[in-house]
PDB file of N, CA and C in Angstrom:
ATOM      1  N   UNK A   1       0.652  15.807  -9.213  1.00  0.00           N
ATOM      2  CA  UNK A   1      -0.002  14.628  -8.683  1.00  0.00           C
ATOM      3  C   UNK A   1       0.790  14.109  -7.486  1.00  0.00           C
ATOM      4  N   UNK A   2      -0.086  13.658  -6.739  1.00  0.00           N
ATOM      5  CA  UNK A   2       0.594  13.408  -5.430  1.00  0.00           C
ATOM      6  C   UNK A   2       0.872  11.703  -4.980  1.00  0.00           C
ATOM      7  N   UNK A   3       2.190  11.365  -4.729  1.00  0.00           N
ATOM      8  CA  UNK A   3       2.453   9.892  -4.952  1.00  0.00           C
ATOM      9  C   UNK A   3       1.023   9.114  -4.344  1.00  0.00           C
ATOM     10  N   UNK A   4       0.805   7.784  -5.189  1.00  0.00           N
ATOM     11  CA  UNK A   4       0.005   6.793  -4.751  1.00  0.00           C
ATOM     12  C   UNK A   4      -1.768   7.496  -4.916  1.00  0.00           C
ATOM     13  N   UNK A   5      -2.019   8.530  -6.088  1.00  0.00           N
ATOM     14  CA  UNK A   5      -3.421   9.100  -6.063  1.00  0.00           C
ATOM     15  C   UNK A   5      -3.263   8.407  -7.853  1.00  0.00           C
ATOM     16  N   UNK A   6      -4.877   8.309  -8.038  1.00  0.00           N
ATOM     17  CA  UNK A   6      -5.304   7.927  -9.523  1.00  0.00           C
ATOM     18  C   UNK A   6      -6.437   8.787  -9.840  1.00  0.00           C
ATOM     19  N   UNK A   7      -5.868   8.644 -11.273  1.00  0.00           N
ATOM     20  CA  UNK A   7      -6.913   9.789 -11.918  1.00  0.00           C
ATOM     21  C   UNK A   7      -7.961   8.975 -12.784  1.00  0.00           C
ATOM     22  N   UNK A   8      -9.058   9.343 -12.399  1.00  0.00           N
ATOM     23  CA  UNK A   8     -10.232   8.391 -13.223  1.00  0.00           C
ATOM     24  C   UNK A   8     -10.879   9.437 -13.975  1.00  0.00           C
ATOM     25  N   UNK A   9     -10.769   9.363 -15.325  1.00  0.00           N
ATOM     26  CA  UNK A   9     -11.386  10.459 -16.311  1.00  0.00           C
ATOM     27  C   UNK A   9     -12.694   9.807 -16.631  1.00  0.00           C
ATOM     28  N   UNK A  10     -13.470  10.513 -16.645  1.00  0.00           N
ATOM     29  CA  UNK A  10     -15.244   9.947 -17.311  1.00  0.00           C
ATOM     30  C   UNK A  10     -15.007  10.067 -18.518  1.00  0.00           C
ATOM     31  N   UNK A  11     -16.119   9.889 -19.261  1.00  0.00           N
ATOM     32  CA  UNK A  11     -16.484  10.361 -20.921  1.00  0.00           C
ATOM     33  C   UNK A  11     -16.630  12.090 -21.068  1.00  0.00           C
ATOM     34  N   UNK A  12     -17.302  12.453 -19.823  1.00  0.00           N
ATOM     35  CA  UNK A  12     -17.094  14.084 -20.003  1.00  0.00           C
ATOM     36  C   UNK A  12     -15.574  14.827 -19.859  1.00  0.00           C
ATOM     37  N   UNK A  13     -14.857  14.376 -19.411  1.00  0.00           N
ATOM     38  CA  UNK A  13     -13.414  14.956 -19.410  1.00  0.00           C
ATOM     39  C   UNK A  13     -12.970  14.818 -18.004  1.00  0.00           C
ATOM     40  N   UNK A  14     -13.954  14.758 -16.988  1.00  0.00           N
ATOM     41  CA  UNK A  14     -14.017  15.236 -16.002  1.00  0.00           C
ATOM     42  C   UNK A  14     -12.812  14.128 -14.828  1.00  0.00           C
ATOM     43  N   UNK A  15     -12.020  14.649 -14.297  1.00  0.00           N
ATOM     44  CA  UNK A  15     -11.298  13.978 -13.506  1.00  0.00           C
ATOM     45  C   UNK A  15     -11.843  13.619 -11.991  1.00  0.00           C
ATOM     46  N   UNK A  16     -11.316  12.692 -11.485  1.00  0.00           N
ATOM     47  CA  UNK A  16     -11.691  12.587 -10.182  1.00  0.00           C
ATOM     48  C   UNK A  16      -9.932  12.264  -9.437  1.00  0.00           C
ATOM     49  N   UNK A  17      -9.917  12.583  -8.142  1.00  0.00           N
ATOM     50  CA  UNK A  17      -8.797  12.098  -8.029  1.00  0.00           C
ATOM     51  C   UNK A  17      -8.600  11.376  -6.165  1.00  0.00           C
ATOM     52  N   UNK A  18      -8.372  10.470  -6.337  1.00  0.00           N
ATOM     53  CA  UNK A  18      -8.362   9.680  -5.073  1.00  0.00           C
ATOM     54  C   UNK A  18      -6.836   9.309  -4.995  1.00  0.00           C
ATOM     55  N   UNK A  19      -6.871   9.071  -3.178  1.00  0.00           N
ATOM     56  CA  UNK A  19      -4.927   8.187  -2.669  1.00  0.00           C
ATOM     57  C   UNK A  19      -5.878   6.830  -2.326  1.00  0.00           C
ATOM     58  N   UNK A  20      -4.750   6.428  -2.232  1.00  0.00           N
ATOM     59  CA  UNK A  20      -4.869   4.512  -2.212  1.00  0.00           C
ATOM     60  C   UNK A  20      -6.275   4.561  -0.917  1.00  0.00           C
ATOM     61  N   UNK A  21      -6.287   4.981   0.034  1.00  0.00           N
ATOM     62  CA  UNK A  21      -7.224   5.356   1.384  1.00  0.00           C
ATOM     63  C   UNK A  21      -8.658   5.241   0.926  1.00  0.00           C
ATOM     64  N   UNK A  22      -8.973   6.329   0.163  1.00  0.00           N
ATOM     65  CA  UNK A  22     -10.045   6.916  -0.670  1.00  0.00           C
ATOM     66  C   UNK A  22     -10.696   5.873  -1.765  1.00  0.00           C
ATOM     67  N   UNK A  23      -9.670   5.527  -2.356  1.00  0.00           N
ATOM     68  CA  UNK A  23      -9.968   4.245  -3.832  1.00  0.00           C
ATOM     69  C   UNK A  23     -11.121   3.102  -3.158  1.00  0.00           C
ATOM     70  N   UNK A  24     -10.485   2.608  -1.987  1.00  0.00           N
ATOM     71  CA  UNK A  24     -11.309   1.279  -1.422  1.00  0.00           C
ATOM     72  C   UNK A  24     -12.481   1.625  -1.196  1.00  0.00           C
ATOM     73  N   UNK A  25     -12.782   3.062  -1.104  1.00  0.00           N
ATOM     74  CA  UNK A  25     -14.335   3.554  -1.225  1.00  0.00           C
ATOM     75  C   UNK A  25     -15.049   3.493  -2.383  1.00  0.00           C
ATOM     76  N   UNK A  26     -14.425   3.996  -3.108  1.00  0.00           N
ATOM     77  CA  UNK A  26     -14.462   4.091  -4.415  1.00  0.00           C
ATOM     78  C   UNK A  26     -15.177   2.782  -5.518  1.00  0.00           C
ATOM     79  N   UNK A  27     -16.659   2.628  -5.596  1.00  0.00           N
ATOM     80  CA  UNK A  27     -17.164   1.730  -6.604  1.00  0.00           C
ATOM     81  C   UNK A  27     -16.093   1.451  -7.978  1.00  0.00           C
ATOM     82  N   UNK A  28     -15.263   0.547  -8.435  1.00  0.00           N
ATOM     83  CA  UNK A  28     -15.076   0.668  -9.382  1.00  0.00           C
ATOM     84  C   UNK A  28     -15.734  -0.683 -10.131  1.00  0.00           C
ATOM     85  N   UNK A  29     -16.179  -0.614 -11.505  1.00  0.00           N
ATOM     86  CA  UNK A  29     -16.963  -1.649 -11.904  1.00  0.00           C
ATOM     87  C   UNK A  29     -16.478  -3.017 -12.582  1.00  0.00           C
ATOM     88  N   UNK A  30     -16.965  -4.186 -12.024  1.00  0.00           N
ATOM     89  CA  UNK A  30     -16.065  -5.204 -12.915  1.00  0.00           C
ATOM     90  C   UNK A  30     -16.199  -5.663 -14.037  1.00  0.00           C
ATOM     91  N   UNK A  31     -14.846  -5.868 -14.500  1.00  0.00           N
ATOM     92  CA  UNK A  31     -14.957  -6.205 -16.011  1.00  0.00           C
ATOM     93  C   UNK A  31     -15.797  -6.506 -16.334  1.00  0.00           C
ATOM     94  N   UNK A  32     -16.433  -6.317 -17.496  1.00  0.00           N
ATOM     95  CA  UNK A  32     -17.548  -6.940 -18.627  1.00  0.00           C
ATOM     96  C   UNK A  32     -17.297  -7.379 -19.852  1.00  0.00           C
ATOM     97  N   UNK A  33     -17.087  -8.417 -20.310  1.00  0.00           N
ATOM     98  CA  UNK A  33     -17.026  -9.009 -21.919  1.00  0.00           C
ATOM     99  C   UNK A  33     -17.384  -8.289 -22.288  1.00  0.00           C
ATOM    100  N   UNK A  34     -18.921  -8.060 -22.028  1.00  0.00           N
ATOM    101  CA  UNK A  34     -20.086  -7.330 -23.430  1.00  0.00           C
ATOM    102  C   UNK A  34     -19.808  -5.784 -23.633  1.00  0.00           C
ATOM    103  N   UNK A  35     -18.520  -4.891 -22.582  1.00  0.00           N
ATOM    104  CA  UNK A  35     -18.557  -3.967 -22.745  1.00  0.00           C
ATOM    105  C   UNK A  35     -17.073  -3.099 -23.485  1.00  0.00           C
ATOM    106  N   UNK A  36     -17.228  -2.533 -24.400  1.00  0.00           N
ATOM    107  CA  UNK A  36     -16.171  -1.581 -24.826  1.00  0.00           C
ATOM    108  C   UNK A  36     -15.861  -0.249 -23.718  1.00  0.00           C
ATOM    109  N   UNK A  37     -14.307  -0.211 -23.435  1.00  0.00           N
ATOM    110  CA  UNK A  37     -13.718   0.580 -22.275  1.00  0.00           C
ATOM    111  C   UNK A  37     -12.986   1.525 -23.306  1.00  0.00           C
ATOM    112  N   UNK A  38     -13.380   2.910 -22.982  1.00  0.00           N
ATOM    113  CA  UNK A  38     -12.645   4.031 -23.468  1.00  0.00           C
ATOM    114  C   UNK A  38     -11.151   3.712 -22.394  1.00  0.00           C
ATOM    115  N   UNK A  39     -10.416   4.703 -23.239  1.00  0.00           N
ATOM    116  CA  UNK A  39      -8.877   4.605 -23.023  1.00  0.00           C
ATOM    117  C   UNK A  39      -8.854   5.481 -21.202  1.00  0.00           C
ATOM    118  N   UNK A  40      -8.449   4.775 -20.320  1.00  0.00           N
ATOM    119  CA  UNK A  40      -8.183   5.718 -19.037  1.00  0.00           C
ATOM    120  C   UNK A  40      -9.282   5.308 -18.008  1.00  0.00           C
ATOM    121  N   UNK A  41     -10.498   4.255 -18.312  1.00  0.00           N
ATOM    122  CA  UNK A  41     -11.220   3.424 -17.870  1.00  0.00           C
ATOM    123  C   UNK A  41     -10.747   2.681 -16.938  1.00  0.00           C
ATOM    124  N   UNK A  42     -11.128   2.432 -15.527  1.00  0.00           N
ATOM    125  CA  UNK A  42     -10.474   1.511 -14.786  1.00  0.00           C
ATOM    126  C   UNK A  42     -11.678   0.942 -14.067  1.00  0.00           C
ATOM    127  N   UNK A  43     -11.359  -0.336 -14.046  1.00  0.00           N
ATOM    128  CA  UNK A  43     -12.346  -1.639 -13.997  1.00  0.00           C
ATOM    129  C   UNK A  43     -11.937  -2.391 -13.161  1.00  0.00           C
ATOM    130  N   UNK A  44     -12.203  -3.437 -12.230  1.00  0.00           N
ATOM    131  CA  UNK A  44     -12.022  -4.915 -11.440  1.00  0.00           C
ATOM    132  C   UNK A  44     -11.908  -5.929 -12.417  1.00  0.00           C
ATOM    133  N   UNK A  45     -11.202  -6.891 -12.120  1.00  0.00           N
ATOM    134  CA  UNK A  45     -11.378  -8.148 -12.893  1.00  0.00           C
ATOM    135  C   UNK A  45     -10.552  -8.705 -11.847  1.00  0.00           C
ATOM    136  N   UNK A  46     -10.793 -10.223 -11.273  1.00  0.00           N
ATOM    137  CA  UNK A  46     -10.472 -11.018 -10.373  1.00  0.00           C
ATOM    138  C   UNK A  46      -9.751 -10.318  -9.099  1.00  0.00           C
ATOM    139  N   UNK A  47     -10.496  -9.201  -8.796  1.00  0.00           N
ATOM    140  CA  UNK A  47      -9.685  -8.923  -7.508  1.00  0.00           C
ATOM    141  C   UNK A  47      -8.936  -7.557  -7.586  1.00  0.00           C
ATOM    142  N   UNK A  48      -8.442  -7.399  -9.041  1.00  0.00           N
ATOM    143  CA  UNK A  48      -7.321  -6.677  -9.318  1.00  0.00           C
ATOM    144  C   UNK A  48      -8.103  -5.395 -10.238  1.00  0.00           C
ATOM    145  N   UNK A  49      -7.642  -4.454  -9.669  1.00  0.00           N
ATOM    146  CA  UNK A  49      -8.085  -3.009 -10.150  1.00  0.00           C
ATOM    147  C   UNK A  49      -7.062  -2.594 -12.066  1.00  0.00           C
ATOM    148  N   UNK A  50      -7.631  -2.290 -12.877  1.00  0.00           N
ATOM    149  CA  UNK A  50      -6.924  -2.568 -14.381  1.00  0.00           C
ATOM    150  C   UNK A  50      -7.412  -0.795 -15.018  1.00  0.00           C
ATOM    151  N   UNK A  51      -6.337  -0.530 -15.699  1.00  0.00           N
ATOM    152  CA  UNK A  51      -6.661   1.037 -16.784  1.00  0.00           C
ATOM    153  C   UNK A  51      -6.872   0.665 -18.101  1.00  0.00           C
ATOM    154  N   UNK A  52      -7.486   0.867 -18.858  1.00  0.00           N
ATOM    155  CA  UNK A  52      -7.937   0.794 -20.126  1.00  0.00           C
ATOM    156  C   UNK A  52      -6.738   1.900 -20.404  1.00  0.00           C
ATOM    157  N   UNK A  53      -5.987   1.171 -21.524  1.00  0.00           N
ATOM    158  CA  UNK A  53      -4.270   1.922 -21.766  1.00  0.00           C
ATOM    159  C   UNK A  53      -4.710   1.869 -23.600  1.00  0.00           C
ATOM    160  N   UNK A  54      -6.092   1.625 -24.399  1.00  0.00           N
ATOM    161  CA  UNK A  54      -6.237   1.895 -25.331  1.00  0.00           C
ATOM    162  C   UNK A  54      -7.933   2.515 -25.605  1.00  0.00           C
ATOM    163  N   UNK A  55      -8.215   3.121 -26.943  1.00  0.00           N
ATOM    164  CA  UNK A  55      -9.572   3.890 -26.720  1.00  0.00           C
ATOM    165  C   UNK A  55     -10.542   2.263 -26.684  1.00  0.00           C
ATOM    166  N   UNK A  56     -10.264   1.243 -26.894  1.00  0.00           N
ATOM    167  CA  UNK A  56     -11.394  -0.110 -26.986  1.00  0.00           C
ATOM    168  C   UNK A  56     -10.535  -0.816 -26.343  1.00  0.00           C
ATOM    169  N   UNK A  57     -10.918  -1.704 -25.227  1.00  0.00           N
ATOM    170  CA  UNK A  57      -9.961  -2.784 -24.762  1.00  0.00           C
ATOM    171  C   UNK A  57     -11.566  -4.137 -24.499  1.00  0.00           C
ATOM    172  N   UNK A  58     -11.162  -4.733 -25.180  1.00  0.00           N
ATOM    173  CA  UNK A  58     -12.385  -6.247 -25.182  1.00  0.00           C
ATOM    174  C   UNK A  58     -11.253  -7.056 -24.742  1.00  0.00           C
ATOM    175  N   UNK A  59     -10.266  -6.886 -24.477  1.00  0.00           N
ATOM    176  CA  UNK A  59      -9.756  -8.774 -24.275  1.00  0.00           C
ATOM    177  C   UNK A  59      -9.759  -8.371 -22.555  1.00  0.00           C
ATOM    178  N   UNK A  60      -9.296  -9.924 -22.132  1.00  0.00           N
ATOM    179  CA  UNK A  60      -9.073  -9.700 -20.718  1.00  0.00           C
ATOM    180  C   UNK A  60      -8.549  -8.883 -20.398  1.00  0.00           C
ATOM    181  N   UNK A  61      -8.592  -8.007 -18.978  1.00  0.00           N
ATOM    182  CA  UNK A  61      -7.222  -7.349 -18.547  1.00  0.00           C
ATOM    183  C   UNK A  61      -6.109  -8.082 -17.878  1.00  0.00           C
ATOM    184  N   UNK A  62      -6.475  -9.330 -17.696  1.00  0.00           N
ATOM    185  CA  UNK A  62      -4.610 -10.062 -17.098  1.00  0.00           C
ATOM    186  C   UNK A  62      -4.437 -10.503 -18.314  1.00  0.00           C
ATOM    187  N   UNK A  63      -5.203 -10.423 -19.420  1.00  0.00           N
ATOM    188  CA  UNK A  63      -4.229 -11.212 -20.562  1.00  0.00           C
ATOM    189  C   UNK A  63      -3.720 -10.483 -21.758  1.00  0.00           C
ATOM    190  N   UNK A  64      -3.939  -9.030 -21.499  1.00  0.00           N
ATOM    191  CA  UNK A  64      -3.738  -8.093 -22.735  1.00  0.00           C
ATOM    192  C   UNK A  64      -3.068  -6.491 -22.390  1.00  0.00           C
ATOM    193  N   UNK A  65      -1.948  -6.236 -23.130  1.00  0.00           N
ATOM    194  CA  UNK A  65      -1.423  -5.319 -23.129  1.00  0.00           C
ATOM    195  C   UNK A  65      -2.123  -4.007 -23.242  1.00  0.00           C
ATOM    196  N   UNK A  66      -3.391  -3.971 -23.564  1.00  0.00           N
ATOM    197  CA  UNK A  66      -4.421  -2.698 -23.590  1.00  0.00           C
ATOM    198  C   UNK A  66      -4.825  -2.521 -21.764  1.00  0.00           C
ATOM    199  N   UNK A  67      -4.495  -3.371 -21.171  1.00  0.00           N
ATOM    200  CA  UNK A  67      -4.799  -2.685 -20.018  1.00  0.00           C
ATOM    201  C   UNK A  67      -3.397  -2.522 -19.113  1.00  0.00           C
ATOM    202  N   UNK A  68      -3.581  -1.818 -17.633  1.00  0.00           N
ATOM    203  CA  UNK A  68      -2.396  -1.903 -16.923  1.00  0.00           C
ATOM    204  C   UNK A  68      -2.666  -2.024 -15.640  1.00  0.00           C
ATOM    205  N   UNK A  69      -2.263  -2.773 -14.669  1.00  0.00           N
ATOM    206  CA  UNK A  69      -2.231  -2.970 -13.174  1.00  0.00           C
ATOM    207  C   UNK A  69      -2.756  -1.540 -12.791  1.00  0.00           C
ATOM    208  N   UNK A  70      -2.991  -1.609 -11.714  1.00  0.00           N
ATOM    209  CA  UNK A  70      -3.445  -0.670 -11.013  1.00  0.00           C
ATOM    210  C   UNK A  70      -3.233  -0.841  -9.793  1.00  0.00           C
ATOM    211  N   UNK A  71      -3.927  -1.427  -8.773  1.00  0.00           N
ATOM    212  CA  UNK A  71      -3.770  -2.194  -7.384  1.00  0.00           C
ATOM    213  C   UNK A  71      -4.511  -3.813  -7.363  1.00  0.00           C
ATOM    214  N   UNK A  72      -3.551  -4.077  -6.386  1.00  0.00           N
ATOM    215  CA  UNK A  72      -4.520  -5.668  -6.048  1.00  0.00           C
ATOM    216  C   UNK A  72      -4.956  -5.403  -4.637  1.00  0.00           C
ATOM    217  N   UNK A  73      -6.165  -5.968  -4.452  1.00  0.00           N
ATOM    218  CA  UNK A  73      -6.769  -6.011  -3.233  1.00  0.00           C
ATOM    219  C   UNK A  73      -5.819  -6.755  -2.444  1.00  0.00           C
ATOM    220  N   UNK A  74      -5.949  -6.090  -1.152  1.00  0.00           N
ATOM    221  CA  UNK A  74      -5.130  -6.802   0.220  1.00  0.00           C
ATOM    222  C   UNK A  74      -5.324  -8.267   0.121  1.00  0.00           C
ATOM    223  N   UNK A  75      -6.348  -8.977  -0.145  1.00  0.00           N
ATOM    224  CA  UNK A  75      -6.334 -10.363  -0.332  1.00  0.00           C
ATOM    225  C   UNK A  75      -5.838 -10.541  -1.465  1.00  0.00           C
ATOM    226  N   UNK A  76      -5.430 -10.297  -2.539  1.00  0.00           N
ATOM    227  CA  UNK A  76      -3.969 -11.012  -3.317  1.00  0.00           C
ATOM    228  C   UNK A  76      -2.813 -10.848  -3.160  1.00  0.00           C
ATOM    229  N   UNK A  77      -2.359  -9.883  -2.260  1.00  0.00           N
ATOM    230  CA  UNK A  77      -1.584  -9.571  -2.267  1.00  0.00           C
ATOM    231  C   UNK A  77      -0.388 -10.826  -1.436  1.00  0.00           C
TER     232      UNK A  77
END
């Protein structure tokens, strides 16, 4: 793996792999209450790009150890 690239696994296995450049293209979807995130899932929530770091993550991602940073958009930074 090549510094500053992320790996986004689907439900089929299937990897994708983007560098920081590529990502800002990259749709990623924002958090949802109503939705259960397989483990390796990466989502928006206020700005900030988050990994689903367990197979179910329902709580927030700034407020729960099931998820992990990822990037913050140039405007939080």
């Amino acid at each position: 793996m090549v510094p500053n690239e992320i790996v986004n696994k689907d439900g089929n296995g299937i990897e994708q792999w983007s560098t920081d450049n590529e990502l800002s293209q990259i749709q990623i979807p924002e958090w949802d209450k109503n939705k259960l995130y397989d483990k390796g899932k990466i989502v928006t929530y206020k700005g900030i790009q988050y990994e689903a770091q367990e197979l179910i993550c329902v709580d927030k991602p700034d407020e729960s150890v099931s998820w992990r940073l990822i990037i913050e958009e140039e405007s939080n930074r």
